[in-house]
Structures are given as C-alpha cells and as structure tokens.
N, C-alpha and C. Protein backbone atom coordinates (compact mmCIF):
# COMPACT_ATOMS: atom_id res chain seq x y z
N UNK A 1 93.37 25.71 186.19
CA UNK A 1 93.38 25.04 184.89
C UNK A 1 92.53 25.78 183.87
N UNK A 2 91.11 26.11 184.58
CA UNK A 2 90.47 27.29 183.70
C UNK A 2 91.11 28.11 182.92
N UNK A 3 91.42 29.07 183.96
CA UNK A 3 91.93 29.96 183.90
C UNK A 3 93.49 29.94 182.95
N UNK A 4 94.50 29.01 183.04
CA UNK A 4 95.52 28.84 182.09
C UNK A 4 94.79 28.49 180.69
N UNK A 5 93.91 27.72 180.89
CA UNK A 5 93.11 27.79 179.35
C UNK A 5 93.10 28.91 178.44
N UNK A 6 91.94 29.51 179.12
CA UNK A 6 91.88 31.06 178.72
C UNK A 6 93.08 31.84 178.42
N UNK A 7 93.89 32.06 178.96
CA UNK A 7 95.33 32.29 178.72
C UNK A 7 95.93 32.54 177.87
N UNK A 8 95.58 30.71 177.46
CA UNK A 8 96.46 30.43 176.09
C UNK A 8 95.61 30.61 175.01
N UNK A 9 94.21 30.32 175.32
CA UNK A 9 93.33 31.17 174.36
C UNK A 9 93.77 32.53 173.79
N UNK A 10 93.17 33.14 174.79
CA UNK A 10 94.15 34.76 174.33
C UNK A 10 95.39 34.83 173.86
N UNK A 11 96.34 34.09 173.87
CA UNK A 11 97.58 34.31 173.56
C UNK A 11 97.52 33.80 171.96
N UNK A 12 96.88 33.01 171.95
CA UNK A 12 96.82 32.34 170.11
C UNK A 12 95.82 33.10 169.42
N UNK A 13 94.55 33.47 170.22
CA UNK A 13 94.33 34.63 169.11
C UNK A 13 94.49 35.71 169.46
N UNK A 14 95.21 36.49 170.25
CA UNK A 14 96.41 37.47 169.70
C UNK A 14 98.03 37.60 169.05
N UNK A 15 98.10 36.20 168.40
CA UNK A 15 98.94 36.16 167.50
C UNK A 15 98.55 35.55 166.08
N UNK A 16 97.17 35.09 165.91
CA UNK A 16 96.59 35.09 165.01
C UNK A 16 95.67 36.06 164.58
N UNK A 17 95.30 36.28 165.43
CA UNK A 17 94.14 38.11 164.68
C UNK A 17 94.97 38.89 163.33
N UNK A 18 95.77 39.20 164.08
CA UNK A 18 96.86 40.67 163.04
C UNK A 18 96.96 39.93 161.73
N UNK A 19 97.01 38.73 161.82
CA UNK A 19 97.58 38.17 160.12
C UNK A 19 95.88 37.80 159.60
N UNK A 20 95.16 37.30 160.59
CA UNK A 20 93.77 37.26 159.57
C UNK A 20 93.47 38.59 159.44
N UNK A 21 93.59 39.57 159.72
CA UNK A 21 92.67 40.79 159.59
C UNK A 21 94.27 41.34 158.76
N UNK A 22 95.13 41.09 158.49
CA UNK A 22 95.86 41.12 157.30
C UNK A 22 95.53 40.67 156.43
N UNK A 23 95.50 39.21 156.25
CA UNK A 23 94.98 38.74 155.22
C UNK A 23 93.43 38.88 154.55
N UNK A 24 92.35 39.92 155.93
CA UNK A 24 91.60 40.59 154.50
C UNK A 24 91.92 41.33 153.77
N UNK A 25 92.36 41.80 154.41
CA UNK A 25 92.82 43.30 154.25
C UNK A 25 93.34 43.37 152.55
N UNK A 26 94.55 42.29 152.68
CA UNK A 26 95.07 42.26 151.21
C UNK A 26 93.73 41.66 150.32
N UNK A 27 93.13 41.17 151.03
CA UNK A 27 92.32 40.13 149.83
C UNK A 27 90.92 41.37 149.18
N UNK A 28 90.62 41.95 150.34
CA UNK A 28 89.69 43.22 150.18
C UNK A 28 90.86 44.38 148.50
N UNK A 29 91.82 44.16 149.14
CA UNK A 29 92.52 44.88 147.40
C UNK A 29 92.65 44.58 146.80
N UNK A 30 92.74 43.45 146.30
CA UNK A 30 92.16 42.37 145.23
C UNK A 30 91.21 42.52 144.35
N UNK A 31 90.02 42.91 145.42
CA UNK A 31 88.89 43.13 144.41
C UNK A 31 88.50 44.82 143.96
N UNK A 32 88.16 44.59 142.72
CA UNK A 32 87.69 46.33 142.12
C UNK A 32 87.43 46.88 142.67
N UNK A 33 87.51 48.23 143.20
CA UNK A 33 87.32 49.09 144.11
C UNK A 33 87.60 50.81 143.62
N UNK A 34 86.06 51.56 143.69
CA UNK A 34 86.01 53.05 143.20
C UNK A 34 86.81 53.75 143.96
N UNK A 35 87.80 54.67 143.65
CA UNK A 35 88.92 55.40 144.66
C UNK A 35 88.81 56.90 144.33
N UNK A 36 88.48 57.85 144.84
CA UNK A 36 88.17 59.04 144.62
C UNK A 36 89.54 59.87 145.27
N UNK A 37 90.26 60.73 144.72
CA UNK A 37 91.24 61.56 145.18
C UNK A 37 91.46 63.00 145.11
N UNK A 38 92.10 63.93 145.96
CA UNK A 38 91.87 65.39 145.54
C UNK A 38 93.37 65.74 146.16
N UNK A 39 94.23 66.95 145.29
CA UNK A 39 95.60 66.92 146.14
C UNK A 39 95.29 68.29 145.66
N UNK A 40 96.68 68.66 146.41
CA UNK A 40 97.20 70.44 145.95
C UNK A 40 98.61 70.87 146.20
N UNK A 41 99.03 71.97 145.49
CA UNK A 41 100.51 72.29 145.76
C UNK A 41 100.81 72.95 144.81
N UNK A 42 102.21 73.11 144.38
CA UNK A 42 102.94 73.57 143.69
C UNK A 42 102.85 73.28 142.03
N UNK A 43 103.65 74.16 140.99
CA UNK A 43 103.52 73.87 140.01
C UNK A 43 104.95 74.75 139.50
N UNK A 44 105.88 73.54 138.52
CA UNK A 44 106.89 74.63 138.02
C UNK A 44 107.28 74.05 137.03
N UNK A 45 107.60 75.28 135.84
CA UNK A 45 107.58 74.80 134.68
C UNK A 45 109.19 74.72 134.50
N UNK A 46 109.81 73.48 133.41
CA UNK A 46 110.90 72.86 133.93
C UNK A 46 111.78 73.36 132.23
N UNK A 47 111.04 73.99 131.65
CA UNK A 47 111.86 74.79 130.20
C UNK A 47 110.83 76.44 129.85
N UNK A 48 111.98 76.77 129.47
CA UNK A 48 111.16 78.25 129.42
C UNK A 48 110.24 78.11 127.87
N UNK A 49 109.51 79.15 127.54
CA UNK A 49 108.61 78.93 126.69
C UNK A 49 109.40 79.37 124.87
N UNK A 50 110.45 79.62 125.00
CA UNK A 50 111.66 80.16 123.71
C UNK A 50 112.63 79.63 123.73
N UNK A 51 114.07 79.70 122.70
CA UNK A 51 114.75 79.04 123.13
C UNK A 51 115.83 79.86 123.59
N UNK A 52 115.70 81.28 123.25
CA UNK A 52 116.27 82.55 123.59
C UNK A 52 115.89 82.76 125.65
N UNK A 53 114.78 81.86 125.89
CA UNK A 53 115.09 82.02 127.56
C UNK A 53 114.77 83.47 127.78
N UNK A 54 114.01 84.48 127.23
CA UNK A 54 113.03 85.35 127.24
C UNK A 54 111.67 85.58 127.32
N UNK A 55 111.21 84.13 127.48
CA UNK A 55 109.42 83.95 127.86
C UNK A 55 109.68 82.72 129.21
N UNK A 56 109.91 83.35 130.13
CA UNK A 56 109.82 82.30 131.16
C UNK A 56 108.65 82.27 132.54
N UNK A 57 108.30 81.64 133.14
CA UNK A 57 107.01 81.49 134.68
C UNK A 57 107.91 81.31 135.81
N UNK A 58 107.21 82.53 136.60
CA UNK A 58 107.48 82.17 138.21
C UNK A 58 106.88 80.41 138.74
N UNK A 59 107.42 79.98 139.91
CA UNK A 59 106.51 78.90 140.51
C UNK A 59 105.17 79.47 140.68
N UNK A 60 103.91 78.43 140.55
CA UNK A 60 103.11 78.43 140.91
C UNK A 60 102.21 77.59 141.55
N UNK A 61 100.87 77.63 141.59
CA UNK A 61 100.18 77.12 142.42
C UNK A 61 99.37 75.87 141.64
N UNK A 62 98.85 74.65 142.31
CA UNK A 62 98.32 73.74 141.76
C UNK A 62 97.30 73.18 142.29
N UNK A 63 95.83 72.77 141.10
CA UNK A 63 95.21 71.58 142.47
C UNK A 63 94.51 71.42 141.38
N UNK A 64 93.66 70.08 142.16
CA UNK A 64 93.10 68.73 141.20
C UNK A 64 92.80 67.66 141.82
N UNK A 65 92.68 66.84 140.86
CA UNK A 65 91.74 65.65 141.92
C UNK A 65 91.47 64.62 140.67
N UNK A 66 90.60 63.33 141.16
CA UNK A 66 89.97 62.52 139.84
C UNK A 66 89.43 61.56 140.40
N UNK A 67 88.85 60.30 139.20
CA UNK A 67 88.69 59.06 140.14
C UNK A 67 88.79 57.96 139.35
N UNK A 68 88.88 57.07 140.14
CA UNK A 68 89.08 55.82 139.04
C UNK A 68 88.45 54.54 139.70
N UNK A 69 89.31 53.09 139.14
CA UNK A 69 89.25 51.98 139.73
C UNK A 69 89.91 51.13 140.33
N UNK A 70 90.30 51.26 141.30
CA UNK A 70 91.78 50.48 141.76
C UNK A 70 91.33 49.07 141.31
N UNK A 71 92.04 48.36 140.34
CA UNK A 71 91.59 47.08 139.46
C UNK A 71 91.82 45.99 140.80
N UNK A 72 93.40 46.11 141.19
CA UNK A 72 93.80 45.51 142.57
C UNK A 72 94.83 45.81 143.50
N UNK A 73 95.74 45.41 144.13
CA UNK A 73 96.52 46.22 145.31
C UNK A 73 97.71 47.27 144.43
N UNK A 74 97.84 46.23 143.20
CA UNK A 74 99.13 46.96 142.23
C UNK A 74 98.74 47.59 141.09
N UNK A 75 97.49 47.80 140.94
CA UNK A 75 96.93 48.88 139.44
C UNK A 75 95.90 49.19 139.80
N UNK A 76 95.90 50.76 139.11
CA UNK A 76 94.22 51.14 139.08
C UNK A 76 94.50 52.53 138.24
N UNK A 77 93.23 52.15 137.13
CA UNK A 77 92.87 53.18 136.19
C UNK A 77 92.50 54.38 137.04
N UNK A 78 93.05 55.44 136.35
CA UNK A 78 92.78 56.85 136.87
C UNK A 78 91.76 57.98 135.60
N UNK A 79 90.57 58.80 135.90
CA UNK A 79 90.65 59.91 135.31
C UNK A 79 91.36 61.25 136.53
N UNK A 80 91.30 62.25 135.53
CA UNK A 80 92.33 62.94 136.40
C UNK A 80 92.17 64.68 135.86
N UNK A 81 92.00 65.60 136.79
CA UNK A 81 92.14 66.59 136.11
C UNK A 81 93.49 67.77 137.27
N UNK A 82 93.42 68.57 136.00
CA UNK A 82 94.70 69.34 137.34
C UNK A 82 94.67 71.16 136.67
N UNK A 83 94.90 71.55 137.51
CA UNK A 83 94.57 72.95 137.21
C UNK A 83 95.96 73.42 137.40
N UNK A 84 96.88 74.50 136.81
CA UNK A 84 97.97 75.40 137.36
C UNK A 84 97.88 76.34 136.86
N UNK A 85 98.49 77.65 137.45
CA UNK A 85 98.60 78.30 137.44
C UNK A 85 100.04 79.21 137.91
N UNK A 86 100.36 80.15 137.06
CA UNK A 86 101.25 80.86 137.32
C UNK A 86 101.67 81.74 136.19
N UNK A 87 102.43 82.85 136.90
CA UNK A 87 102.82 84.22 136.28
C UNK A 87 104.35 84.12 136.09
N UNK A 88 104.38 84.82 134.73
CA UNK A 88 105.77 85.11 134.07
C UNK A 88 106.82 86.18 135.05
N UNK A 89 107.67 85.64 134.69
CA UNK A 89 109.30 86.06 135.39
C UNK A 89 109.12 87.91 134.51
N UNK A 90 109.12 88.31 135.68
CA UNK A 90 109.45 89.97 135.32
C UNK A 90 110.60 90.35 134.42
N UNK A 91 110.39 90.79 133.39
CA UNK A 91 111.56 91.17 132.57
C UNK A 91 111.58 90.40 131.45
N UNK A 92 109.95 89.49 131.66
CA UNK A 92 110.61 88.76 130.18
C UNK A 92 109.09 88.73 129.47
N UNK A 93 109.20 88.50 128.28
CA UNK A 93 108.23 88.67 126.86
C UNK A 93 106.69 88.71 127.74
N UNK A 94 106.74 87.64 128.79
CA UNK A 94 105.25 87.73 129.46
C UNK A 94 105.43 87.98 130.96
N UNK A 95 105.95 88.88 131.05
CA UNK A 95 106.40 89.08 132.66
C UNK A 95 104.64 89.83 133.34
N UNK A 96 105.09 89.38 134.49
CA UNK A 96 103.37 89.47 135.12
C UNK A 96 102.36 89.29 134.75
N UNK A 97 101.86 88.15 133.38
CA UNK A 97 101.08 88.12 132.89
C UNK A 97 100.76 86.79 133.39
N UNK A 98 99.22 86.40 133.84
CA UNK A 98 99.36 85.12 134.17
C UNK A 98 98.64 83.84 133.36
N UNK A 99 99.69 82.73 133.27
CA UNK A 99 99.21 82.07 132.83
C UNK A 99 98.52 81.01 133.01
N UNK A 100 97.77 80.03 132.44
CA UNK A 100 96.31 79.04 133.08
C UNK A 100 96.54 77.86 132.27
N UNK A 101 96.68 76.56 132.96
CA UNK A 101 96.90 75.78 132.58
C UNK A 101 95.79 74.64 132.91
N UNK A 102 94.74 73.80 132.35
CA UNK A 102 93.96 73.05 132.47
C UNK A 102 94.25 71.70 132.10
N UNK A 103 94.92 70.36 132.65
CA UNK A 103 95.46 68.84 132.44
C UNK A 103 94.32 68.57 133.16
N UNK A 104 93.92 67.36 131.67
CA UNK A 104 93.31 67.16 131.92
C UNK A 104 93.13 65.41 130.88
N UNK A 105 93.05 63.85 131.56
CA UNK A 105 93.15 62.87 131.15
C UNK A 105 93.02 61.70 131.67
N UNK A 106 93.79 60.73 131.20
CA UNK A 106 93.74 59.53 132.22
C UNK A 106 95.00 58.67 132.36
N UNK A 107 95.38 57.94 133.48
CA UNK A 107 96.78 57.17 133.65
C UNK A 107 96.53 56.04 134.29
N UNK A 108 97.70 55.64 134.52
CA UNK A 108 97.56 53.78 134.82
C UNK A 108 98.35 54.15 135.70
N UNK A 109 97.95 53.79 137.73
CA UNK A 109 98.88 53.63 138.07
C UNK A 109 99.52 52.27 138.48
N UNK A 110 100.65 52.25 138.56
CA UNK A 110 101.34 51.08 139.31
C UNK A 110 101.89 51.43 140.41
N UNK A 111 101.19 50.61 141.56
CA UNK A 111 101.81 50.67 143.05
C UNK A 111 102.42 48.95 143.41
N UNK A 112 103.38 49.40 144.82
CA UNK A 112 103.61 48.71 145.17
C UNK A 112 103.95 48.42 146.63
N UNK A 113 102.40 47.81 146.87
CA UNK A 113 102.30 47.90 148.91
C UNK A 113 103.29 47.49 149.67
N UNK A 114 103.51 48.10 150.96
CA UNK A 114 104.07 47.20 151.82
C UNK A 114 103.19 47.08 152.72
N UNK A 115 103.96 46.03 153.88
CA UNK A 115 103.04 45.65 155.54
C UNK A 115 102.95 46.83 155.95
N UNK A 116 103.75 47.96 155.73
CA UNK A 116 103.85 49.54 156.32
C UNK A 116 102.67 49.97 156.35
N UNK A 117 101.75 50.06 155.18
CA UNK A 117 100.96 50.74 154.88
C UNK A 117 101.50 51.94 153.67
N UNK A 118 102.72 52.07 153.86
CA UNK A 118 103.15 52.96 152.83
C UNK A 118 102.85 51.73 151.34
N UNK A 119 102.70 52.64 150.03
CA UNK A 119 102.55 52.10 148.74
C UNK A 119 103.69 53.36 147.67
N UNK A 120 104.88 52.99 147.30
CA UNK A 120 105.32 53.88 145.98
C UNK A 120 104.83 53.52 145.20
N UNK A 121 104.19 54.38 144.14
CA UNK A 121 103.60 54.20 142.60
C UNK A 121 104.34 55.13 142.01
N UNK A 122 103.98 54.40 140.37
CA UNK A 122 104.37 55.01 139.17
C UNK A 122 103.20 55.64 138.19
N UNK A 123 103.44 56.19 137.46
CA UNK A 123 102.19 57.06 136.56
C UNK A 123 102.43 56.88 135.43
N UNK A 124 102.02 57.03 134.46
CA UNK A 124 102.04 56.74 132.79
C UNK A 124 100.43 57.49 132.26
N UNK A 125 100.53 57.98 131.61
CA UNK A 125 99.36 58.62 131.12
C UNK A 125 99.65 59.22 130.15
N UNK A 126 97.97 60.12 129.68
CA UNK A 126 97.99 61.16 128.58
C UNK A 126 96.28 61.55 128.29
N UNK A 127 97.07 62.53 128.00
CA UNK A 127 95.50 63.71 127.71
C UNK A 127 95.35 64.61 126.65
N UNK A 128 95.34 66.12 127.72
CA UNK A 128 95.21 67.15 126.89
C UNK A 128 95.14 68.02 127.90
N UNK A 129 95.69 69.79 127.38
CA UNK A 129 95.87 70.71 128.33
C UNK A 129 95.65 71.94 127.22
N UNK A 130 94.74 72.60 127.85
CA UNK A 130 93.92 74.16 127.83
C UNK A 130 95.17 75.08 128.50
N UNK A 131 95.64 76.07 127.29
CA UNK A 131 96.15 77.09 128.03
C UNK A 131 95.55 78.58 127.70
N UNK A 132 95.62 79.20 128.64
CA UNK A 132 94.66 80.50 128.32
C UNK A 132 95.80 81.39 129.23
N UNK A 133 96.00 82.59 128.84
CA UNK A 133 96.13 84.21 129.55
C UNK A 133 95.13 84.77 129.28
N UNK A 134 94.46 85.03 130.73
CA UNK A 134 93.48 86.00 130.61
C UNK A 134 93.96 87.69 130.81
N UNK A 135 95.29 87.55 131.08
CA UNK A 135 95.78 88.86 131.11
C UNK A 135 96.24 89.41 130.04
N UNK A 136 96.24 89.07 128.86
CA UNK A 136 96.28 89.57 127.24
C UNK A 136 95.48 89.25 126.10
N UNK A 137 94.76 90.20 125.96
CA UNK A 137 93.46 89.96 125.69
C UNK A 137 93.80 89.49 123.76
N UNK A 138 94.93 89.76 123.57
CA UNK A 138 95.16 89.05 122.04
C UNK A 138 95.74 87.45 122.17
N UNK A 139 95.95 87.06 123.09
CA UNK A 139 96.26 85.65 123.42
C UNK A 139 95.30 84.75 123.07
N UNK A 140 95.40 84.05 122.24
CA UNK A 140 94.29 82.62 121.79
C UNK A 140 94.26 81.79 122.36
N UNK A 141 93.32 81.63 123.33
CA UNK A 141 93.03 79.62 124.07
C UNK A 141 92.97 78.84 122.86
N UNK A 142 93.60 77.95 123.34
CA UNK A 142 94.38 76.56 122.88
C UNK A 142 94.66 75.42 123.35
N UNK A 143 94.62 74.13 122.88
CA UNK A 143 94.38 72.91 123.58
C UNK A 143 95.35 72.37 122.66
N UNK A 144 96.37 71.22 123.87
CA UNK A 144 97.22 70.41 122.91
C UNK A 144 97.33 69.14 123.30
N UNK A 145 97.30 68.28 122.83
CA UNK A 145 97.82 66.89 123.66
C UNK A 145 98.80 66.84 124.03
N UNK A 146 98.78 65.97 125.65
CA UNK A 146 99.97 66.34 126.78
C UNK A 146 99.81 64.48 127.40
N UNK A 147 101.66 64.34 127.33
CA UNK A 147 101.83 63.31 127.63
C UNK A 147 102.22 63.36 129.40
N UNK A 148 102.09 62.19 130.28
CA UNK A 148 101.86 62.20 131.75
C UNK A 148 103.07 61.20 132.17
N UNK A 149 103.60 61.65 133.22
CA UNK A 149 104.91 60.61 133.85
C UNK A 149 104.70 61.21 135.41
N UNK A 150 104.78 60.56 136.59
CA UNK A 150 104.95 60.81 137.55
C UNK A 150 105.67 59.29 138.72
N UNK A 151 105.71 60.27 139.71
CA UNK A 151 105.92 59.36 141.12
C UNK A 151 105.91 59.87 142.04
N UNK A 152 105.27 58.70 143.34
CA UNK A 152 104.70 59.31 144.59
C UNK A 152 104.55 57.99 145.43
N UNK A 153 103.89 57.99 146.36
CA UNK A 153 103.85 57.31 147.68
C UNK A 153 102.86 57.68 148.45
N UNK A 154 101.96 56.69 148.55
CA UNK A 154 100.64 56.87 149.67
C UNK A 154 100.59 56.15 150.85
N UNK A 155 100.30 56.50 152.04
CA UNK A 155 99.81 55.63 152.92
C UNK A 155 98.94 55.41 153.32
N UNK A 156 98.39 54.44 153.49
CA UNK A 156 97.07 54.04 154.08
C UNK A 156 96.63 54.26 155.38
N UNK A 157 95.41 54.98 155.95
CA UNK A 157 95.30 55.03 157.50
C UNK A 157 94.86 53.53 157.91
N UNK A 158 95.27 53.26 159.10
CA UNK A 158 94.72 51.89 159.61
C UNK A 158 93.28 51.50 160.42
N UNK A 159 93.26 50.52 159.43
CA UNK A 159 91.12 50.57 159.53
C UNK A 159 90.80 52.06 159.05
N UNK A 160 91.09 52.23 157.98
CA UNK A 160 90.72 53.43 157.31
C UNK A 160 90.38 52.80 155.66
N UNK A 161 89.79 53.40 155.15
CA UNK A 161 89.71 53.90 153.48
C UNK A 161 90.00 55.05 152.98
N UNK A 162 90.83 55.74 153.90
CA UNK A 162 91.50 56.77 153.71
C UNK A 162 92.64 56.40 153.11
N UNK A 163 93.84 58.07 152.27
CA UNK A 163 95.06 57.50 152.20
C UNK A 163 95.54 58.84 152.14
N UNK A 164 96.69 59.14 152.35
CA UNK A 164 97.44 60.56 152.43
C UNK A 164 98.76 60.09 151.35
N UNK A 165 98.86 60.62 150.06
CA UNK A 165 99.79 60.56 149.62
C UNK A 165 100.61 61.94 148.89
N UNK A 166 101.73 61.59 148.60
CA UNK A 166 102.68 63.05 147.92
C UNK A 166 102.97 62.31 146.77
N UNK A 167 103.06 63.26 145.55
CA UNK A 167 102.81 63.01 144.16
C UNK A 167 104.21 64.17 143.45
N UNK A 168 105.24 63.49 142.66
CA UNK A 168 105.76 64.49 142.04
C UNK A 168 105.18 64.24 140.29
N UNK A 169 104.43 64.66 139.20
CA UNK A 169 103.71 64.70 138.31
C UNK A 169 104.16 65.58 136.84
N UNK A 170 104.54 65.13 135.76
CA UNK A 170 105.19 65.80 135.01
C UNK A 170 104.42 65.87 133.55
N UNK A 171 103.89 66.82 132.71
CA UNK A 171 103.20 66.80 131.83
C UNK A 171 103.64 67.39 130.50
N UNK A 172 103.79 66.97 129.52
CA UNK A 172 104.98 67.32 128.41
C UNK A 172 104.06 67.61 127.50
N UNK A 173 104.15 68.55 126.65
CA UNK A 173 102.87 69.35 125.75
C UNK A 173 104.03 70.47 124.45
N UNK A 174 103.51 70.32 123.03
CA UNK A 174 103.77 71.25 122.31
C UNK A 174 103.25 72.81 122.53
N UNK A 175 104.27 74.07 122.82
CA UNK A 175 103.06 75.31 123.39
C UNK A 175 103.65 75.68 121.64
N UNK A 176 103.04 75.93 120.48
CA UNK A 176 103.55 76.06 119.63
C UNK A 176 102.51 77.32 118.71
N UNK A 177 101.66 78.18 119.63
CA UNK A 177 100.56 79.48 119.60
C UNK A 177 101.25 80.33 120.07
N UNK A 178 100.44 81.17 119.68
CA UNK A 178 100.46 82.82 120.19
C UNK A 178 101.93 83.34 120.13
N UNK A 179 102.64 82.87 119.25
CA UNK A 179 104.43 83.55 119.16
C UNK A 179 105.38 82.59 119.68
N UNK A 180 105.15 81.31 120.31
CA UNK A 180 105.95 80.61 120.61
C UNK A 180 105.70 79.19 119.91
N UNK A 181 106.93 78.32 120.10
CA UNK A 181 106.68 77.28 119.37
C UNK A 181 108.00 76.36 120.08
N UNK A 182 107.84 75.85 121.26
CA UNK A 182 108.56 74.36 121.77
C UNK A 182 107.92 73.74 122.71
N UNK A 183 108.23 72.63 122.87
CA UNK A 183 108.05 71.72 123.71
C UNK A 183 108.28 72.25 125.26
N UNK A 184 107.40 71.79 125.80
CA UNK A 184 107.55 72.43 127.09
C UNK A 184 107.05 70.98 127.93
N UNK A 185 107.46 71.14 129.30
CA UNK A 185 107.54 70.38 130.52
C UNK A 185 107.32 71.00 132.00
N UNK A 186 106.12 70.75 132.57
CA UNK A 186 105.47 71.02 133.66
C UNK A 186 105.34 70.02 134.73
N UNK A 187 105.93 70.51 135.79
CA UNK A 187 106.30 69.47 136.72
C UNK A 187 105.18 70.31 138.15
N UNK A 188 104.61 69.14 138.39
CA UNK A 188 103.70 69.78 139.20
C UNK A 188 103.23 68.64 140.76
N UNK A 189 104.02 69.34 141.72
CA UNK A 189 104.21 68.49 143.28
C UNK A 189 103.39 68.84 143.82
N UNK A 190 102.86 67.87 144.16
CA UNK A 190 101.39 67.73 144.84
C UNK A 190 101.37 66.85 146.70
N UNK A 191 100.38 67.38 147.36
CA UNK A 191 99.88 66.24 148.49
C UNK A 191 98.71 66.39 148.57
N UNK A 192 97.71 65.09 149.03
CA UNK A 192 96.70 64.73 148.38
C UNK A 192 96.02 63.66 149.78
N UNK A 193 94.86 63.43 149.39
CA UNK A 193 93.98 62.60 150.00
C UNK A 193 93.03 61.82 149.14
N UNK A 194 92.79 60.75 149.34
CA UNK A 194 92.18 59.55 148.81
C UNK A 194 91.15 58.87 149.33
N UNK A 195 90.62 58.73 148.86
CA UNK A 195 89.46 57.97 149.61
C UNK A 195 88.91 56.88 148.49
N UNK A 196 88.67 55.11 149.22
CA UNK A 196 88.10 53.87 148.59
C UNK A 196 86.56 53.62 149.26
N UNK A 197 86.13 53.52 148.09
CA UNK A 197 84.78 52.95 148.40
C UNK A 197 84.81 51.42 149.17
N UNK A 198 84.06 51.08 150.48
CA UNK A 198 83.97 49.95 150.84
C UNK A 198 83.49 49.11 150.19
N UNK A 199 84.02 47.68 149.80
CA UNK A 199 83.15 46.80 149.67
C UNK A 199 81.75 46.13 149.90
C-alpha cells in the first residue's frame, strides 16, 4: 500500500513538473530581461552601385553583435552594430578595391515562441552606415542613414540562457558620394549566439 502510494506520487509529479517548470519558464519571459548577442557570416549586396551595372561587389564577409531588452517573450528593443565587408567584381569601375561597411542602430524585434523552443522573429529598424575604401586613397568616408528589415529564428537551449539563432538582415541606404549616386540594398546572413541575463 506504501509503496503503490509512492507510485502514484511519482506518477503525478511527473506529469505535473514539465508544465510547472513550463509555466516558469514562460512567466520568467514576461519579465524585462538584458539579452546580449554576437553573430557572423556572409554579406551581399543585392543592387550594383550604377545603373549602367559597372560598379558592382563580390560576396562578402560579416559580423556584429548588440544588446538590448527583451521587454517580454514577443518584443525586445535592440542596439545593434554590424560590420561588412567586401571587394568589387573584377572588371568593373571598383574591381579589387575593397569596400567597408559600418551598420550601425537600433530595431524592434518581434518574436514568436513555440513549446519547441524554436522562436521566428521579425526586425524593423534604422540607423546609419559608414562607408570607407581604404584602397583608394581619393575616396571620401561617408555616413548615411540606413533603413533595417530582417528575419530569422532562434532557439533556446533547455535550462539554458543561451540561444543559437540564423538571421537573414537587409539594410537600405542612399550611396550617393564619391561618383555614384543610388539607392542601394545590403543583405547580410548571419548565425549567431545570444545570451539572457538571469533573473
């Protein structure tokens, strides 16, 4: 009789544990919480720099990081900075010359958890972006305001404050210096790591 006690003990709270230690879990994202992040990857620019399609960039390389406040499970203010880099398509106005790109601002994201642990979010932002060639020494650094759109998906480790997510990130800026003058679009794919401050 003991012993069936116990039993059924164990059996009710191992079908009640998982949902209370769920239900901190969500309630712990609820409250404000500092979230620090750092990713890296790729970077490719998604219009050439003319409209003649004679100033164009190879893919390049990317990385960055920021931090913010996750407000609660479905928003959190971001600052944010991002570095790229990459060199012009051989044969054209800036071929092998490389160019430097500094984004740099803040965004709102919107996520949306599951029981998975996976979260898709959305991005909305805006800043400003530093472009420099240091490989032509008549090239003028220049700063323009740059509008922010992305999407991505994080997951959470379990019993972690960790998070591993992939980020596709798009930054829209007038390049309208040094001999050129359009709108340009930088799309820059990232994977990343996260980390929340405990409560």
């Amino acid at each position: 009789m003991y012993a069936q006690s116990i039993a059924t003990a164990a059996l009710v709270l191992s079908l009640v544990a998982p949902s209370v230690a769920t239900a901190q879990a969500s309630q712990s994202l609820d409250r404000p919480t500092v979230v620090f992040f750092a990713n890296g990857g790729g970077n490719s620019s998604l219009t050439d720099l003319n409209d003649a399609g004679t100033a164009s960039l190879k893919t390049g390389w990317t990385a960055g990081g920021g931090a913010g406040v996750q407000i609660n499970r479905y928003v959190a203010l971001r600052g944010t900075f991002d570095f790229a880099q990459a060199k012009g398509e051989n044969g054209t106005a800036i071929g092998g010359q490389q160019l430097n790109r500094y984004f740099y601002g803040g965004d709102l994201q919107l996520r949306y958890p599951t029981e998975s642990g996976l979260a898709p979010y959305v991005l909305l932002g805006a800043g400003a972006v530093t472009i420099d060639n240091p490989d032509n020494s008549s090239f003028n650094r220049f700063t323009k305001f740059a509008g922010k759109g992305g999407l991505g998906v994080e997951y959470t480790l379990p019993r972690s404050n960790f998070g591993l997510y992939a980020q596709a990130s798009s930054y829209v800026y007038q390049f309208d210096r040094n001999g050129f003058d359009k709108t340009q679009a930088d799309l820059l794919w990232t994977g990343g790591l996260s980390y929340r401050l405990p409560h």
